[in-house]
N, C-alpha and C. Protein backbone atom coordinates (compact mmCIF):
# COMPACT_ATOMS: atom_id res chain seq x y z
N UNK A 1 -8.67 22.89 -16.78
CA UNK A 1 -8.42 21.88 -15.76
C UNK A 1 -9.76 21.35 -15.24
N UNK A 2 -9.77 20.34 -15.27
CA UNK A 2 -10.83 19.31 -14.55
C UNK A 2 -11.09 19.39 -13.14
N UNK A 3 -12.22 19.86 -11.99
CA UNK A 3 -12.14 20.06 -11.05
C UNK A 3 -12.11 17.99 -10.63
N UNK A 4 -11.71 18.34 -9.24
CA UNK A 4 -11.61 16.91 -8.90
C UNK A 4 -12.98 16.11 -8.88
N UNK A 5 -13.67 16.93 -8.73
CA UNK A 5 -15.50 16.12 -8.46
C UNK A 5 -15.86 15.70 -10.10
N UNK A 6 -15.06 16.76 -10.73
CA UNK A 6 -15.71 16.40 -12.09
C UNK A 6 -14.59 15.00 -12.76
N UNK A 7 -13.36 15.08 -12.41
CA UNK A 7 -11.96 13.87 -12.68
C UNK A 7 -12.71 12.74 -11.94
N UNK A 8 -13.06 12.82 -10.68
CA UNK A 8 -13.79 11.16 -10.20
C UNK A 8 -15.18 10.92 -10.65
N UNK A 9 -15.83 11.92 -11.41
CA UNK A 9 -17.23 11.74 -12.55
C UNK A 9 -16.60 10.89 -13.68
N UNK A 10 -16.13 11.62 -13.89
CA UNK A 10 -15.20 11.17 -15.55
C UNK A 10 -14.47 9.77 -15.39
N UNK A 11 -14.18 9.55 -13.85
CA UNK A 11 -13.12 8.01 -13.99
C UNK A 11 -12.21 7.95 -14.55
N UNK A 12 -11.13 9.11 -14.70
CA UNK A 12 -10.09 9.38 -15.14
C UNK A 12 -9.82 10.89 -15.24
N UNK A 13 -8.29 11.17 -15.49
CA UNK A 13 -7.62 12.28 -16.05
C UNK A 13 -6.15 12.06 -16.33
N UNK A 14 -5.87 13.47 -16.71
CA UNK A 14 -4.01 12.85 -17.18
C UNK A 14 -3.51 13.10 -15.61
N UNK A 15 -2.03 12.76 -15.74
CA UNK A 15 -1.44 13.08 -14.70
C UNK A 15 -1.02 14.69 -14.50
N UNK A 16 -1.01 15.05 -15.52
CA UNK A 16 -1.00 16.42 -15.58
C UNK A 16 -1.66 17.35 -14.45
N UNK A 17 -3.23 16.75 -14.92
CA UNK A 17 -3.91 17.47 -14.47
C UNK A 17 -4.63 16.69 -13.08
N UNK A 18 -4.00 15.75 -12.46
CA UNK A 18 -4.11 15.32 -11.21
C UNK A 18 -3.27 15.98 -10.57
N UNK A 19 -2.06 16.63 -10.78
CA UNK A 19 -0.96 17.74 -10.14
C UNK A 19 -1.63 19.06 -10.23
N UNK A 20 -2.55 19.25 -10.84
CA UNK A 20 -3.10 20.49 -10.92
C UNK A 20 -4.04 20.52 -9.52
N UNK A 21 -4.68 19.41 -10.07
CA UNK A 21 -5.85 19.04 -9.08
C UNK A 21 -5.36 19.38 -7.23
N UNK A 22 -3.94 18.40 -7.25
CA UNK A 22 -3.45 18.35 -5.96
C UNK A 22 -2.79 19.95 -5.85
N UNK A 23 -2.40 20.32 -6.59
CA UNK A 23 -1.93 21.68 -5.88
C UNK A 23 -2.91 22.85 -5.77
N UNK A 24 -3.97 22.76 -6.52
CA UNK A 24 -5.33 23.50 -5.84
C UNK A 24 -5.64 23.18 -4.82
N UNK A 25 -5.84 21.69 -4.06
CA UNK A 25 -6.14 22.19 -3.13
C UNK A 25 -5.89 22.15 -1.48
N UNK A 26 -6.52 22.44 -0.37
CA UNK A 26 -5.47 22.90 0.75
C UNK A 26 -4.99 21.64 0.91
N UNK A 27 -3.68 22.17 1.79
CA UNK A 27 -2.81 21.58 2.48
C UNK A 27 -3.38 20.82 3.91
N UNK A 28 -2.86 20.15 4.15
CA UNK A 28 -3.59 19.16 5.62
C UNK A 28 -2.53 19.19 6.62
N UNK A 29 -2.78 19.23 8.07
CA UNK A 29 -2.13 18.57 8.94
C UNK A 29 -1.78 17.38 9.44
N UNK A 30 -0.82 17.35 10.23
CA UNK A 30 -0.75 15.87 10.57
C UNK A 30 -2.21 15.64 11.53
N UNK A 31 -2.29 16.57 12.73
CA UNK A 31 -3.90 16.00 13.31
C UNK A 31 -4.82 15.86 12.31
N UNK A 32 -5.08 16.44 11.50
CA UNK A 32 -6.11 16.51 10.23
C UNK A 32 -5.94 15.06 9.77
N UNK A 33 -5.15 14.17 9.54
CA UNK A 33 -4.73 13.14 8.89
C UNK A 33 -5.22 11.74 10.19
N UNK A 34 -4.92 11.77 11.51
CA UNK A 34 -5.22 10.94 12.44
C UNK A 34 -6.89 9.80 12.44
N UNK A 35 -6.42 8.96 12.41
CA UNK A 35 -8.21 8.17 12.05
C UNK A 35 -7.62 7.07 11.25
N UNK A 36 -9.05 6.17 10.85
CA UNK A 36 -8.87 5.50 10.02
C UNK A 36 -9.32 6.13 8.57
N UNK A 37 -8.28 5.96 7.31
CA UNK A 37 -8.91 6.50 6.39
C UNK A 37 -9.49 5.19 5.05
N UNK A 38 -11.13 5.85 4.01
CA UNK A 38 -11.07 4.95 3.35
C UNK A 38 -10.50 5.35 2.49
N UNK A 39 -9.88 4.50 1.12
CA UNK A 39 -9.30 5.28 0.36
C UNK A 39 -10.02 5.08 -0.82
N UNK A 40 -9.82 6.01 -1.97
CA UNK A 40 -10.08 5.37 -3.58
C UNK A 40 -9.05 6.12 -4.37
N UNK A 41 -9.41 5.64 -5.40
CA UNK A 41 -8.14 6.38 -7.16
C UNK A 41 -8.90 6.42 -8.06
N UNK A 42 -8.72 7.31 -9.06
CA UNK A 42 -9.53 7.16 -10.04
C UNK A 42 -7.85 7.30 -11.14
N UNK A 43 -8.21 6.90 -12.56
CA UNK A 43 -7.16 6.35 -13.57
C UNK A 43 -6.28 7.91 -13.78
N UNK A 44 -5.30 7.84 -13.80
CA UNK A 44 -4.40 8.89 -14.46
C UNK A 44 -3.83 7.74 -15.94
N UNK A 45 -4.16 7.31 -16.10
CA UNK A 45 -2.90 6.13 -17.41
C UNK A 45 -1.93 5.49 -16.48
N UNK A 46 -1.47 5.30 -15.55
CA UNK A 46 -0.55 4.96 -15.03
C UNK A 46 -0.58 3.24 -15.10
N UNK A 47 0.21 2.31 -15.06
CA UNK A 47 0.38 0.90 -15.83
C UNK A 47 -0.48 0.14 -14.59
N UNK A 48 -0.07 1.19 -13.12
CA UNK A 48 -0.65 -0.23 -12.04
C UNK A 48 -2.11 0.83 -11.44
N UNK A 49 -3.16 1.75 -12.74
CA UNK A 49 -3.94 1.91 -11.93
C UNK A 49 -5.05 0.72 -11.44
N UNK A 50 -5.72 0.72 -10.47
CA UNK A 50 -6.45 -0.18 -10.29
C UNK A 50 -6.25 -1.21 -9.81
N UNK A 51 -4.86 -1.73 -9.68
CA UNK A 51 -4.47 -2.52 -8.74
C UNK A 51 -4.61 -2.67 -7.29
N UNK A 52 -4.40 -2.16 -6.83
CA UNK A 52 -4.86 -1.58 -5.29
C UNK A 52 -6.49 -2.22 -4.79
N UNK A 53 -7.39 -1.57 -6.40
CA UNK A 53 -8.78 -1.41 -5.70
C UNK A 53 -9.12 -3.02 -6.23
N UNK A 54 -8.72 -3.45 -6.91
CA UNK A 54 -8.84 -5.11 -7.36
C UNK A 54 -8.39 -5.82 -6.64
N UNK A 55 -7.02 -5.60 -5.65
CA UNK A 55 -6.50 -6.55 -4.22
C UNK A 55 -7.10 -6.38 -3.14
N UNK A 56 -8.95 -5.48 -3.23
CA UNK A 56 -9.20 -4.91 -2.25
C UNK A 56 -8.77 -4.04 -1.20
N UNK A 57 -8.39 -3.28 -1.47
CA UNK A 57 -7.32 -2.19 -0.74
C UNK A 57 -8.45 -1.18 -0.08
N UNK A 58 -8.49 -1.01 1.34
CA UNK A 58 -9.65 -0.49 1.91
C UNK A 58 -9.15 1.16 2.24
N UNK A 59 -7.46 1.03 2.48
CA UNK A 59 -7.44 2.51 2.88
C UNK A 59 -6.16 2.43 3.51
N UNK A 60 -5.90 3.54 4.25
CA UNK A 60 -4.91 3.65 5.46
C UNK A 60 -4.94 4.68 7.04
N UNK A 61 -4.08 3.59 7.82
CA UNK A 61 -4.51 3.82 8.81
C UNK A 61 -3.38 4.97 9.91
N UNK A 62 -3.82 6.39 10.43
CA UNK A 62 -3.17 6.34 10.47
C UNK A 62 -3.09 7.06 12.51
N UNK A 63 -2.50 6.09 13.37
CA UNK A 63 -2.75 6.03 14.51
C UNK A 63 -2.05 7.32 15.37
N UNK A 64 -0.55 7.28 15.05
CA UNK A 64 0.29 8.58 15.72
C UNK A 64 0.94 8.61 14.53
N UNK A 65 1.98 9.97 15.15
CA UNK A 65 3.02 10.37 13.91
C UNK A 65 3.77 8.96 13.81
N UNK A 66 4.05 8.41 14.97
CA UNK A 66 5.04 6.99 14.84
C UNK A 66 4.43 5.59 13.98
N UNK A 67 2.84 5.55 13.96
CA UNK A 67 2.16 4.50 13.85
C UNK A 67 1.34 4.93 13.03
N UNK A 68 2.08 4.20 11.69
CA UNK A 68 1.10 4.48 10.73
C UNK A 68 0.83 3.11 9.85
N UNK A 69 -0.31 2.42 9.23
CA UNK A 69 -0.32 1.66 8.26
C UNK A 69 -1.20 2.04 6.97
N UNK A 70 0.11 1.88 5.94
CA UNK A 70 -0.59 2.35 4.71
C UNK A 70 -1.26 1.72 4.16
N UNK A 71 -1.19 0.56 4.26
CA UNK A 71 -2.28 -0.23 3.63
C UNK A 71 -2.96 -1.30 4.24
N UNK A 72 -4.51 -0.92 4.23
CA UNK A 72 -5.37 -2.02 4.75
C UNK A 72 -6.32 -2.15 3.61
N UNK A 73 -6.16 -3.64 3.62
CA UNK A 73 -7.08 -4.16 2.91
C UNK A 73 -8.33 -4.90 3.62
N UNK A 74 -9.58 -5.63 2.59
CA UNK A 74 -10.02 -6.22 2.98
C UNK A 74 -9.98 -7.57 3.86
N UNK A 75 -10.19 -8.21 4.60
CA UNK A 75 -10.17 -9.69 4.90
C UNK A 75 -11.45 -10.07 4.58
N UNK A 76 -10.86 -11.76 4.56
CA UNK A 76 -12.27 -12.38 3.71
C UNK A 76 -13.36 -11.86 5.00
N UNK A 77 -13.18 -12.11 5.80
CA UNK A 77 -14.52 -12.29 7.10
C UNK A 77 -15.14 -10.73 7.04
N UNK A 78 -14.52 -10.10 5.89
CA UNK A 78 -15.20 -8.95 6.23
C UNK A 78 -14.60 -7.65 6.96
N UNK A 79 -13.93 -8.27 7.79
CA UNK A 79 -12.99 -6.93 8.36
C UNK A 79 -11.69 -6.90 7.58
N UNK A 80 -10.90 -6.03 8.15
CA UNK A 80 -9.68 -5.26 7.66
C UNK A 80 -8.41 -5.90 8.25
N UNK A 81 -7.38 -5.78 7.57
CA UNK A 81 -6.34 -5.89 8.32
C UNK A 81 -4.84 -5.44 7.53
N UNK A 82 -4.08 -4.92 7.98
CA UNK A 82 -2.68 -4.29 8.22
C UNK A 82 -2.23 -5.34 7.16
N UNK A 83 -1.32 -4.60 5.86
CA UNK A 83 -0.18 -5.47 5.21
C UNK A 83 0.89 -4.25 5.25
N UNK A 84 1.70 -5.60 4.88
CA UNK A 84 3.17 -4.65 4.78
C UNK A 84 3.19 -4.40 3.38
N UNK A 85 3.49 -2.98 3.19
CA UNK A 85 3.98 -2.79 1.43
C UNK A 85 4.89 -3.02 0.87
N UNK A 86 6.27 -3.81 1.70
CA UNK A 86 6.98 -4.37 1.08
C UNK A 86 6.53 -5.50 0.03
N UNK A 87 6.05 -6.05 1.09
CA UNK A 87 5.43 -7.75 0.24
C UNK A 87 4.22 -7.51 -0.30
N UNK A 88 3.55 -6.19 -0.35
CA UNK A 88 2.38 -6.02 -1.26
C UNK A 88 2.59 -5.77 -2.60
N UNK A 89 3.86 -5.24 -2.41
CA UNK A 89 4.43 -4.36 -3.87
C UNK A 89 5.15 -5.62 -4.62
N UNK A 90 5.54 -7.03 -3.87
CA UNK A 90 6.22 -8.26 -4.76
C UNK A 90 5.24 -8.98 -4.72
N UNK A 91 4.15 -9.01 -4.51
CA UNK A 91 2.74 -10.05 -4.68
C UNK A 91 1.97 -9.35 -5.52
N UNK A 92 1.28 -7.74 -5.35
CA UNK A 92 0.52 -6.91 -6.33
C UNK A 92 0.05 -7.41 -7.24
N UNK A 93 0.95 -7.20 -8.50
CA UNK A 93 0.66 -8.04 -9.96
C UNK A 93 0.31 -9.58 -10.00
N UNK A 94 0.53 -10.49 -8.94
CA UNK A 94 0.27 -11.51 -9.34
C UNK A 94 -1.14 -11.83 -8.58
N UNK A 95 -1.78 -11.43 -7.48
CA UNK A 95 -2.85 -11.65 -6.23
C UNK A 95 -4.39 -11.30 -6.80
N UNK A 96 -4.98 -12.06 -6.43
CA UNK A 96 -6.38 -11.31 -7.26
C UNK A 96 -7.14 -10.57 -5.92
N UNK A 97 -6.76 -10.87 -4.63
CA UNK A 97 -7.11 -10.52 -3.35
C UNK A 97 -6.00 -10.38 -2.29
N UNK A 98 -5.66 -9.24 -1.74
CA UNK A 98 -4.65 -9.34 -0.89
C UNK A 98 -4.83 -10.40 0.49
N UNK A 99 -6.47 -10.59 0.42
CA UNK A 99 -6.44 -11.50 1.56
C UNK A 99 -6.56 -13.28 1.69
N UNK A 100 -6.01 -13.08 -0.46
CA UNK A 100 -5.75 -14.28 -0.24
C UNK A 100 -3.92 -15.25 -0.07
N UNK A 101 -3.03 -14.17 0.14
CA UNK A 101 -1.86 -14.15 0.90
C UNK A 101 -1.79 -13.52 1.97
N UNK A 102 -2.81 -13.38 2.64
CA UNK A 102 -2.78 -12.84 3.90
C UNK A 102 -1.19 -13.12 4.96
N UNK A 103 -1.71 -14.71 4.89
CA UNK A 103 -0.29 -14.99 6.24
C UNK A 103 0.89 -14.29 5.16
N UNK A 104 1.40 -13.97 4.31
CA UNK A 104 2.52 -13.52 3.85
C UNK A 104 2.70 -12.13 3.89
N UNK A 105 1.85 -11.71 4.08
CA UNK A 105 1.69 -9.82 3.87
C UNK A 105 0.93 -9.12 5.05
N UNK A 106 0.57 -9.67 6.07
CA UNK A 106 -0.11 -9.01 7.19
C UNK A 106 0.82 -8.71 8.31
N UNK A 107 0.43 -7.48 8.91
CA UNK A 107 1.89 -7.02 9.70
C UNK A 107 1.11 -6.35 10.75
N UNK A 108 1.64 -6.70 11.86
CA UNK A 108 1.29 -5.71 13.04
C UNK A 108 2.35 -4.48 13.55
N UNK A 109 3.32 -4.10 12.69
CA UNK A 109 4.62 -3.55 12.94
C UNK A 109 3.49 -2.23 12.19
N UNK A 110 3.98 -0.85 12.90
CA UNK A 110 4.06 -0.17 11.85
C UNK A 110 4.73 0.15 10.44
N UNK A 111 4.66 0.44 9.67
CA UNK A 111 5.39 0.38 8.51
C UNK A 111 5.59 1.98 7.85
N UNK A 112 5.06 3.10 8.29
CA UNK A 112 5.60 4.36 8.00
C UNK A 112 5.53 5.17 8.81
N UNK A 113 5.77 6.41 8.77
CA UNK A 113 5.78 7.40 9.85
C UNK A 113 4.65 9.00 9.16
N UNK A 114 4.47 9.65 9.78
CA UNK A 114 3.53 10.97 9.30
C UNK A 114 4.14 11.82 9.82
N UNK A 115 4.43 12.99 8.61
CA UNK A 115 5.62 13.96 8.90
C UNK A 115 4.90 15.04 8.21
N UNK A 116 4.96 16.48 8.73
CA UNK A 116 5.15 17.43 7.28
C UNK A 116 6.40 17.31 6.87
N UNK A 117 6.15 17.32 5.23
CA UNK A 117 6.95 17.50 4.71
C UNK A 117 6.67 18.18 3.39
N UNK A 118 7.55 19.67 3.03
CA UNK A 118 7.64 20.41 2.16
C UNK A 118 7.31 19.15 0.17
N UNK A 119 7.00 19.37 -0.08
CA UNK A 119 6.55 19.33 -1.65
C UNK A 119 6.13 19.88 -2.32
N UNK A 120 6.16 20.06 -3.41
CA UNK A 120 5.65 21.13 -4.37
C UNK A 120 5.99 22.44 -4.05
N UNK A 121 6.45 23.25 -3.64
CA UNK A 121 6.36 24.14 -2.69
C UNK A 121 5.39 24.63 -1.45
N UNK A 122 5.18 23.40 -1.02
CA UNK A 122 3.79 23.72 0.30
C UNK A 122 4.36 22.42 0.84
N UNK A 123 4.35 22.83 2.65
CA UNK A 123 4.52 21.98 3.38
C UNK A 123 2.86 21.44 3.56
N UNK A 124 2.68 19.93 3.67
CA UNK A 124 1.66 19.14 3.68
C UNK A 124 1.93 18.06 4.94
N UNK A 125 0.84 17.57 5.53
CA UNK A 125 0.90 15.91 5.91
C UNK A 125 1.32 15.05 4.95
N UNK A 126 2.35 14.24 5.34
CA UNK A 126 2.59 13.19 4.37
C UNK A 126 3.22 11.79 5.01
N UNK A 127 3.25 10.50 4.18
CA UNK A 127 3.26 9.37 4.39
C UNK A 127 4.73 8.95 3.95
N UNK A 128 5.42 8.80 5.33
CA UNK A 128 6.63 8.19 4.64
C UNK A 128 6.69 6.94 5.10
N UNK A 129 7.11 5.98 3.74
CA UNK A 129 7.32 4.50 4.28
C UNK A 129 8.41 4.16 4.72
N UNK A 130 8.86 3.26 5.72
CA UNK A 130 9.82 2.65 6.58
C UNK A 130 10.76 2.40 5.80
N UNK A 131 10.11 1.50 5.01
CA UNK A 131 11.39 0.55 3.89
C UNK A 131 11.12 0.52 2.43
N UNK A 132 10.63 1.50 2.09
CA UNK A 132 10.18 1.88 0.67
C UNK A 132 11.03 3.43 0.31
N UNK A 133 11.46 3.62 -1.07
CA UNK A 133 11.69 4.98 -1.21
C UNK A 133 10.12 5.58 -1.46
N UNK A 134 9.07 6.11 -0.92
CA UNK A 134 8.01 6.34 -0.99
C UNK A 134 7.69 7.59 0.11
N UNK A 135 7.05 8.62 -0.61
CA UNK A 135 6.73 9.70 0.54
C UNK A 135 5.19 10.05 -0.61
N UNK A 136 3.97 9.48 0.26
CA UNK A 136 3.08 10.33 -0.03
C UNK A 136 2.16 11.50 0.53
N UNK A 137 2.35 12.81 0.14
CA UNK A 137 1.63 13.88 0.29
C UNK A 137 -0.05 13.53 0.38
N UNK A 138 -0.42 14.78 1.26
CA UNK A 138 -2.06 14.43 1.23
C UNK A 138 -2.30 16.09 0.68
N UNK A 139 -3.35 16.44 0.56
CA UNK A 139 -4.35 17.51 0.21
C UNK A 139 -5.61 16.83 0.65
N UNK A 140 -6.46 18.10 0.73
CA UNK A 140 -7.77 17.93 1.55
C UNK A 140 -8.89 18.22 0.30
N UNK A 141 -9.78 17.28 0.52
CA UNK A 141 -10.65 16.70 -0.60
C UNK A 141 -12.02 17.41 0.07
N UNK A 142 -12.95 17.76 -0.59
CA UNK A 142 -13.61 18.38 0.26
C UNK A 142 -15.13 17.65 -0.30
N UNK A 143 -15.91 17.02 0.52
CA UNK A 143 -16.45 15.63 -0.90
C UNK A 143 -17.45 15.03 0.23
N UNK A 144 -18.49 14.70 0.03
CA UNK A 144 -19.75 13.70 0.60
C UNK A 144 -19.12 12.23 1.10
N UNK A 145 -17.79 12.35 0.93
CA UNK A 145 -17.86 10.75 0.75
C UNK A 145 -15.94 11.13 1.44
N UNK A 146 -15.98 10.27 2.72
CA UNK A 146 -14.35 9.95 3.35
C UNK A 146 -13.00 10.11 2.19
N UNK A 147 -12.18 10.81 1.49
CA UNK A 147 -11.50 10.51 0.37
C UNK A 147 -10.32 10.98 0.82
N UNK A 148 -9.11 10.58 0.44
CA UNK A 148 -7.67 10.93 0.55
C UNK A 148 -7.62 10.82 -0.98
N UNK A 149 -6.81 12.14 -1.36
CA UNK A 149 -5.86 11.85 -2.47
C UNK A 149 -4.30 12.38 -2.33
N UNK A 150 -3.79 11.38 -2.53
CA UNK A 150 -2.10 11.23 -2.76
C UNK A 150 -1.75 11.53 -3.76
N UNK A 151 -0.28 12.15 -3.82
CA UNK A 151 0.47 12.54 -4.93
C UNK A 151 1.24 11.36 -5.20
């Protein structure tokens, strides 16, 4: 198995062994999770990797258990701002910048909630979306550099 420092050297791994990766290592809390986070991915094969980091996708934010936004991207001016993943996930494939549909995809609503919730067999912090079937798990990255990785 590929340690994770050595999978984001490499710029890839299977998915296999990104489940390996995530169940090595610890589990997070919900306070542990509170802040703004930046995010990155590195390739498992998956059809939409890299999408995200090509619409400029800066991270997620996540305020209380009630107030969470999963996705912030860039704005042109430089700062950040709140989309909804509904309309990120029907624009995605076609957008070369999420902030260039901004007025269609920017939301001041929260859009998920932060729960433990049991996976894998280990209860974790995780990201559930409002109006998505979507629950992502966190693990704690232990790294020079701000990182979340999701299951």
């Amino acid at each position: 198995m590929l340690s994770y420092q050595e999978a984001i050297k490499a710029g890839q791994t299977s998915p296999d062994n990104a489940w390996a990766i995530s169940d090595s290592l610890p589990v997070v809390s919900v306070d542990f999770m509170l802040g703004l986070w930046k995010a990155s991915g590195f390739s498992t094969h998956h059809p939409q990797d890299g999408e995200l980091e090509s619409a400029g996708w800066y991270g997620k934010r996540f305020t209380d258990t009630n107030f969470v936004d999963p996705m912030i991207f860039y704005a042109n001016d430089g700062g950040i701002f709140s989309a909804d993943p509904v309309y990120v996930t029907r624009y995605l494939s076609t957008m070369k910048r999420a902030s260039d549909v901004l007025n269609e995809i920017e939301t001041k609503e929260p859009e998920a909630r932060l729960r433990m919730v049991e996976a894998r067999s280990r209860s974790t912090a995780s990201l559930v979306y409002n109006d998505l079937p979507i629950i992502d798990h966190f693990s704690q990255v232990i790294s020079t550099e701000s990182t979340i990785l999701t299951e």
